[in-house]
N, C-alpha and C. Protein backbone atom coordinates (compact mmCIF):
# COMPACT_ATOMS: atom_id res chain seq x y z
N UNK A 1 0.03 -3.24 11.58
CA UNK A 1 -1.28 -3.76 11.30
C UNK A 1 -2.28 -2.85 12.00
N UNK A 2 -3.31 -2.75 11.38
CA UNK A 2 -4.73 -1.42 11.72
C UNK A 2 -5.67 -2.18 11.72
N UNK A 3 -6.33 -2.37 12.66
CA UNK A 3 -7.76 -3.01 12.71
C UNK A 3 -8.69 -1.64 12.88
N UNK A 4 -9.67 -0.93 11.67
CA UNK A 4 -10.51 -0.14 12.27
C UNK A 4 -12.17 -0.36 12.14
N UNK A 5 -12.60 -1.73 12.31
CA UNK A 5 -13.99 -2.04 12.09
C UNK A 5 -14.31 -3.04 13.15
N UNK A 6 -15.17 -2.56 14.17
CA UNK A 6 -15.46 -3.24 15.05
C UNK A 6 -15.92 -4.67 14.69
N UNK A 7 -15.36 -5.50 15.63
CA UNK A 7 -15.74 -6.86 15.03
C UNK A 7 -15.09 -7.74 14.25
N UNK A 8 -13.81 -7.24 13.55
CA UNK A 8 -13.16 -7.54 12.66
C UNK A 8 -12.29 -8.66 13.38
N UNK A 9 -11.58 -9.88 12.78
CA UNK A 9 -11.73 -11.31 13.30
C UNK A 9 -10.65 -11.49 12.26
N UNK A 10 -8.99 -11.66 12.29
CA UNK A 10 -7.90 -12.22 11.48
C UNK A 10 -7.67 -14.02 12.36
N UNK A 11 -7.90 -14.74 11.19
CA UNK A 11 -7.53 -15.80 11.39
C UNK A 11 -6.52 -16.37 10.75
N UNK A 12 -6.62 -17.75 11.01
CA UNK A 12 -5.87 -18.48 9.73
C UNK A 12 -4.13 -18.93 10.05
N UNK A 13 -3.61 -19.11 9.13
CA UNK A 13 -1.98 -19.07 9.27
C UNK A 13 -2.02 -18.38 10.52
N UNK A 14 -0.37 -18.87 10.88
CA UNK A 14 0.57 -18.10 12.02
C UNK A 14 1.07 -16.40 11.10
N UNK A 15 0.75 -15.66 12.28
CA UNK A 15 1.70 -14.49 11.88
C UNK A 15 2.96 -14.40 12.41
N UNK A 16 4.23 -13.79 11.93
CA UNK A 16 4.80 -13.63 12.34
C UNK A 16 5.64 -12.21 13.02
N UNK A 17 5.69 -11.97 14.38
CA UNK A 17 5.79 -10.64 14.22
C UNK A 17 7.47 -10.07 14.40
N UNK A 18 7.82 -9.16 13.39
CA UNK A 18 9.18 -9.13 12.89
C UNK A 18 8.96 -7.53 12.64
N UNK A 19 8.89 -6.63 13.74
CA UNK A 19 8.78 -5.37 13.82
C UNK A 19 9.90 -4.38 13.78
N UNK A 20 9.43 -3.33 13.52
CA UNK A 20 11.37 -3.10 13.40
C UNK A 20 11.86 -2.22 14.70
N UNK A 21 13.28 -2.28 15.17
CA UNK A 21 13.35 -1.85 16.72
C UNK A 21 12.97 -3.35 17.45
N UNK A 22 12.48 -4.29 16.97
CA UNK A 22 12.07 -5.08 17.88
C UNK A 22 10.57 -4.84 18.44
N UNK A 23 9.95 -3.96 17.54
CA UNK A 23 8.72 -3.81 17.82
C UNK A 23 7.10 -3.95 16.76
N UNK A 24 6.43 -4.30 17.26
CA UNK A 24 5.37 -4.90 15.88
C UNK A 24 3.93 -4.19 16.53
N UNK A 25 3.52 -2.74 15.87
CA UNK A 25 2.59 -2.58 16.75
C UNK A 25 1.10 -2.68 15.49
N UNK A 26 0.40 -2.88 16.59
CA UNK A 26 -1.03 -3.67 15.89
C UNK A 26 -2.02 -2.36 16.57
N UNK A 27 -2.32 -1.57 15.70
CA UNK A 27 -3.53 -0.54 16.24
C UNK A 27 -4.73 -1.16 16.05
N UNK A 28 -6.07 -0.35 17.20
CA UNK A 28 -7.22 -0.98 17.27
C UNK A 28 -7.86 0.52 17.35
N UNK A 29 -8.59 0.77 16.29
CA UNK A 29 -9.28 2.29 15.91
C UNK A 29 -8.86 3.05 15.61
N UNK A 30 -8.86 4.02 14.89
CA UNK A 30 -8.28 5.04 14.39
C UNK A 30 -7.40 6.42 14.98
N UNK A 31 -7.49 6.15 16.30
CA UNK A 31 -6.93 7.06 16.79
C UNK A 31 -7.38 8.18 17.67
N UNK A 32 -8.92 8.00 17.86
CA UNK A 32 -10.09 8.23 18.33
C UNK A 32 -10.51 8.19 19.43
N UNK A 33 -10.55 9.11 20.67
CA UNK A 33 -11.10 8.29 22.03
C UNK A 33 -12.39 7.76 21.45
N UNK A 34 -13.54 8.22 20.64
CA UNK A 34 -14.44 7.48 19.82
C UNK A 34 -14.46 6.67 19.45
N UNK A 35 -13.29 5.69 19.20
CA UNK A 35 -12.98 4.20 18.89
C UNK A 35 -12.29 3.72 19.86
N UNK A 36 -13.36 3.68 21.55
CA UNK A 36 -13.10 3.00 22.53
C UNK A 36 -13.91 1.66 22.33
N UNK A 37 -15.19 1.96 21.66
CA UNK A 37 -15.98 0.37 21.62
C UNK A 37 -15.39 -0.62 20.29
N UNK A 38 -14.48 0.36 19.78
CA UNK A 38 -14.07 -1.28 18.84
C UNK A 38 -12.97 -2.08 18.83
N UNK A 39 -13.47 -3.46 19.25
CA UNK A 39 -12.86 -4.81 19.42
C UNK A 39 -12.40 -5.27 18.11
N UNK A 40 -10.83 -5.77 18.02
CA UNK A 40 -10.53 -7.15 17.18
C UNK A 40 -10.23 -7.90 17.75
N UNK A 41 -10.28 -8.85 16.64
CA UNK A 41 -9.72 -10.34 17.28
C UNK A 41 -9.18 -10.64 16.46
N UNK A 42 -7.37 -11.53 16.81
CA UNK A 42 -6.69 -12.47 16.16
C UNK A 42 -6.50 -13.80 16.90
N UNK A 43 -7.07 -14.37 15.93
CA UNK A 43 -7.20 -15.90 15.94
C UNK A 43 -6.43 -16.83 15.69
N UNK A 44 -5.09 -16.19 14.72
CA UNK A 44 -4.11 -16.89 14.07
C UNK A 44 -3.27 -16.67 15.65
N UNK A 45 -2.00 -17.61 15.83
CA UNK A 45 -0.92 -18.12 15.89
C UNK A 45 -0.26 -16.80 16.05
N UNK A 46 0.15 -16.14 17.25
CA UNK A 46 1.55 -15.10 16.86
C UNK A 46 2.80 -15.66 16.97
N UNK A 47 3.90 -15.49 16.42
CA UNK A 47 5.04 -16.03 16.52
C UNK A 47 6.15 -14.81 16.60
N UNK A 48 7.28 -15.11 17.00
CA UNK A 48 8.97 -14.43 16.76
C UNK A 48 9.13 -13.49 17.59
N UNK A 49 9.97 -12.73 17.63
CA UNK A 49 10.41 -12.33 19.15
C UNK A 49 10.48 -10.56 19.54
N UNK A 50 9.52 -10.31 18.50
CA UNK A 50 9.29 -9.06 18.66
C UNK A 50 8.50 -8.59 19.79
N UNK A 51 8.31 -7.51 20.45
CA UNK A 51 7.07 -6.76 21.42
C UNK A 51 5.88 -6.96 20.58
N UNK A 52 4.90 -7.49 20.94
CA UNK A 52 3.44 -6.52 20.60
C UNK A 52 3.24 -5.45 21.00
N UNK A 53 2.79 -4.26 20.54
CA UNK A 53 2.73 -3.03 20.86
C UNK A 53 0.92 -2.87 20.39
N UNK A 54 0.58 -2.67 21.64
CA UNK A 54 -1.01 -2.46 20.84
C UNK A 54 -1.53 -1.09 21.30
N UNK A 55 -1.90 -0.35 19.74
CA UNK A 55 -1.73 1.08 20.05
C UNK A 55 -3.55 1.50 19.84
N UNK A 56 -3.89 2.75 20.33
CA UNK A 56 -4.79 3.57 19.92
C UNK A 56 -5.73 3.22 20.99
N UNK A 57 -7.30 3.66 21.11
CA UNK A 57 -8.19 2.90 21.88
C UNK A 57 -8.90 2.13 22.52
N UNK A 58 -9.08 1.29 21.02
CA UNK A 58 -9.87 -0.14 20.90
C UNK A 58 -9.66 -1.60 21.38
N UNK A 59 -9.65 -2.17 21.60
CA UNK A 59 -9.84 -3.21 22.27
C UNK A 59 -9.18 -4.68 21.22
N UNK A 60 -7.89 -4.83 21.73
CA UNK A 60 -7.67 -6.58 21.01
C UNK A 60 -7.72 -7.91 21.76
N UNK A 61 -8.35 -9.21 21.22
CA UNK A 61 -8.49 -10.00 22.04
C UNK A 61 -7.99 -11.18 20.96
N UNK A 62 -6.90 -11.50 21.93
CA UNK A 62 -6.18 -12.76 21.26
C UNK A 62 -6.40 -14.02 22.00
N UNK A 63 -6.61 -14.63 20.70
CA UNK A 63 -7.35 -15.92 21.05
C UNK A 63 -6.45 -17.49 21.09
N UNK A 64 -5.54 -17.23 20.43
CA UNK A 64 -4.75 -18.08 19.58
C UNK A 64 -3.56 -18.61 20.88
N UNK A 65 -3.69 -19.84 21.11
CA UNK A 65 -1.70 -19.98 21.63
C UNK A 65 -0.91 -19.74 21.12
N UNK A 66 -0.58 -18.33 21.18
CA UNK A 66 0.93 -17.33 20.57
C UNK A 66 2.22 -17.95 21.43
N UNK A 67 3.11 -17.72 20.83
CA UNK A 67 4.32 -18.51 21.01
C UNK A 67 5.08 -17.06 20.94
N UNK A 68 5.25 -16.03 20.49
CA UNK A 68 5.96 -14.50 21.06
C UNK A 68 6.18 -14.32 21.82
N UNK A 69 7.76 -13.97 22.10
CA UNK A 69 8.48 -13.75 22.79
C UNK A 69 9.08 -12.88 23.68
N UNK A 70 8.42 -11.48 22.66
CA UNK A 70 8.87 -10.31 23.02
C UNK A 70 8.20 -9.19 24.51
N UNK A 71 7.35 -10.21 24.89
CA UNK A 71 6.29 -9.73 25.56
C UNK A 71 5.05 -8.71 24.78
N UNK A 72 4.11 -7.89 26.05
CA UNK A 72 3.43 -7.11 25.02
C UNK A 72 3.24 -5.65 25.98
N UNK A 73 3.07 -4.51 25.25
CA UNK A 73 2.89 -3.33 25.61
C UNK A 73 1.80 -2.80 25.36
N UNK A 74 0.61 -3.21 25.79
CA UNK A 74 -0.99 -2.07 25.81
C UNK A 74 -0.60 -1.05 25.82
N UNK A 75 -1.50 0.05 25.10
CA UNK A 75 -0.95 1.43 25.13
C UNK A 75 -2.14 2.28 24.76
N UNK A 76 -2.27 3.49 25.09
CA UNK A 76 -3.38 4.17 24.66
C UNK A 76 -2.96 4.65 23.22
N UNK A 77 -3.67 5.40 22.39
CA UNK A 77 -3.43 6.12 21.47
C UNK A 77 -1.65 6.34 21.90
């Protein structure tokens, strides 16, 4: 999953994250030290027992009581 528009806001249903390796990574900007100011947000529900892997610059802010298992790995680009 790629979030590259600051501001951008996934709600709704539970996701489930079922990554492969055991890993589910969710980028925030394009790849950019220039896409240090952009924020997402997920609002939905994370579920299943993968890592979050959150890659690239930008900024994610989870909002939701996630139930994931896998722990999570911040990461730069």
């Amino acid at each position: 999953m790629q979030i590259a528009t600051n501001g951008y806001r996934i709600e709704g249903a539970d996701i489930a994250l079922q990554g492969a390796g055991g890993e589910s990574i969710i980028r925030v900007g394009e790849g950019s030290a220039a896409d240090a100011t952009t924020t997402g947000t997920i609002a939905s529900r994370l579920t299943g027992a993968s890592k979050l892997a959150k890659t690239d610059f930008g900024t994610l802010v989870l909002t939701a009581n996630n139930t994931y298992t896998g722990g999570t790995d911040p990461r730069a680009a």
